[in-house]
Protein backbone atom coordinates (compact mmCIF):
# COMPACT_ATOMS: atom_id res chain seq x y z
CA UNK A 1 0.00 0.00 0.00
CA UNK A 2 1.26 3.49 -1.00
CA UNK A 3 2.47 5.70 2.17
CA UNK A 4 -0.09 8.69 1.94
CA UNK A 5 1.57 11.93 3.47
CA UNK A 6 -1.26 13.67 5.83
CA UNK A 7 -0.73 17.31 7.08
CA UNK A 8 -1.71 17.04 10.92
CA UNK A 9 -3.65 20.64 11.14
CA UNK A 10 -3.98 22.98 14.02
CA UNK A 11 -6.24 21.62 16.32
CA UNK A 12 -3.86 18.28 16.45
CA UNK A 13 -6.47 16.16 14.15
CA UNK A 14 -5.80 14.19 10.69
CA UNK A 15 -8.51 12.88 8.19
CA UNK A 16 -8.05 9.02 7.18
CA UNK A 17 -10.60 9.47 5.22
CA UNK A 18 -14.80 9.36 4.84
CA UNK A 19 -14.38 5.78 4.56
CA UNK A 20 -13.53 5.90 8.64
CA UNK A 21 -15.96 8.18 9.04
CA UNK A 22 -17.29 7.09 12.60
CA UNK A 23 -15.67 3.89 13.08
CA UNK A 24 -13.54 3.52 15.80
CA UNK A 25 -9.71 3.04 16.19
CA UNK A 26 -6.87 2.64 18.51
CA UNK A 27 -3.92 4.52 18.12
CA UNK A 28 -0.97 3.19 19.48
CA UNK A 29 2.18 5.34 20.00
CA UNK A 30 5.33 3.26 19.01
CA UNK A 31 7.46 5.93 19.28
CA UNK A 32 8.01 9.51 19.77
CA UNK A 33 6.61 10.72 15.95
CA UNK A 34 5.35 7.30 15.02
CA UNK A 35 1.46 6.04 15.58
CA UNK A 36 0.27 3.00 14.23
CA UNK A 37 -3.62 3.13 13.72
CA UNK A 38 -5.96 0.53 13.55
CA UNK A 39 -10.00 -0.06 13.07
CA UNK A 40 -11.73 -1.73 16.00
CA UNK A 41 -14.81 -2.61 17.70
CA UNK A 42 -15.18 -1.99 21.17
CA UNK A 43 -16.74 -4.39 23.81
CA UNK A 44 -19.43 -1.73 26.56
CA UNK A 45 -18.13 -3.03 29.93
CA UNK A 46 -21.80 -4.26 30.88
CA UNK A 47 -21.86 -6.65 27.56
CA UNK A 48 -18.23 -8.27 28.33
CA UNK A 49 -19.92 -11.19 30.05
CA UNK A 50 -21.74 -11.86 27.17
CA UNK A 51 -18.47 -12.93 25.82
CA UNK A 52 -17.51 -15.64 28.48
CA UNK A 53 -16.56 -18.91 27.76
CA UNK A 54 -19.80 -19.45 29.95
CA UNK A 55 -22.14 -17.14 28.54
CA UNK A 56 -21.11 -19.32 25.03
CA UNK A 57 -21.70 -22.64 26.51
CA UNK A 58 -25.51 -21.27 27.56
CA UNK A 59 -26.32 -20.25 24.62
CA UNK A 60 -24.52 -23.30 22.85
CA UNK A 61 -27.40 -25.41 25.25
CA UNK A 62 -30.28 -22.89 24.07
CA UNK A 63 -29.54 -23.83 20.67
CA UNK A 64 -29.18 -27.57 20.89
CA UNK A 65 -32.16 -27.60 22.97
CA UNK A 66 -34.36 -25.25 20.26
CA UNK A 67 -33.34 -27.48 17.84
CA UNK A 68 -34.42 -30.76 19.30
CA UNK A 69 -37.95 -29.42 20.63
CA UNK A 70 -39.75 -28.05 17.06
CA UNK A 71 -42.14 -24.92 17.75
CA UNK A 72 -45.62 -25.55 18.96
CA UNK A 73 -48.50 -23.23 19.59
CA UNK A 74 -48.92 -21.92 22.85
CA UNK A 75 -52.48 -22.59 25.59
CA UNK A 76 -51.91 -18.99 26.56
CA UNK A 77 -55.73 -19.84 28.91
CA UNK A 78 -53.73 -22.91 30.00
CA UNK A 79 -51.21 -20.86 31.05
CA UNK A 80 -53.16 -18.83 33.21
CA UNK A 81 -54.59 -21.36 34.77
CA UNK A 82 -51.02 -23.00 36.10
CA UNK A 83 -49.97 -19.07 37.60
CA UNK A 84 -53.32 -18.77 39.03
CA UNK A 85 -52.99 -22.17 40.88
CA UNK A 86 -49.52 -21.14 42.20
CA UNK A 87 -50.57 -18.09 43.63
């Protein structure tokens, strides 16, 4: 890939381009003058435990489990009848 030669302009900031527009990268300094940039997607701290060997293995049982038991209509009145008789 060619090197590109970028001005960086007053208020510190370069443009990499509209086809980054809004992504997100990490910039890691390498040395004093030299950045390396790359793209990334970024994990919110309350959905990192949906990323758990554990979270993977209950969903990995929700699957196998939707897949043995085919879909079947639902007796919403009989329904009511078992939360009525718990009550």
């Amino acid at each position: 890939m060619p090197v590109e030669i970028k001005t960086v302009g007053a208020s510190g900031q370069i443009s990499l381009g509209k086809q980054y527009a809004g992504r997100t990268v990490t910039v890691d300094r390498v040395a004093e003058g030299v950045w390396t940039i790359k793209t990334a997607q970024v994990i919110p701290d309350d959905e990192l435990w949906l990323h758990t060997p554990e979270a993977r293995a209950s969903l990995d049982r929700a699957l196998d489990w939707s897949r043995s038991h085919p879909r079947s209509e639902t007796d919403l009145k009989a329904v009511a009848r078992k939360v009525r008789r718990k009550r």
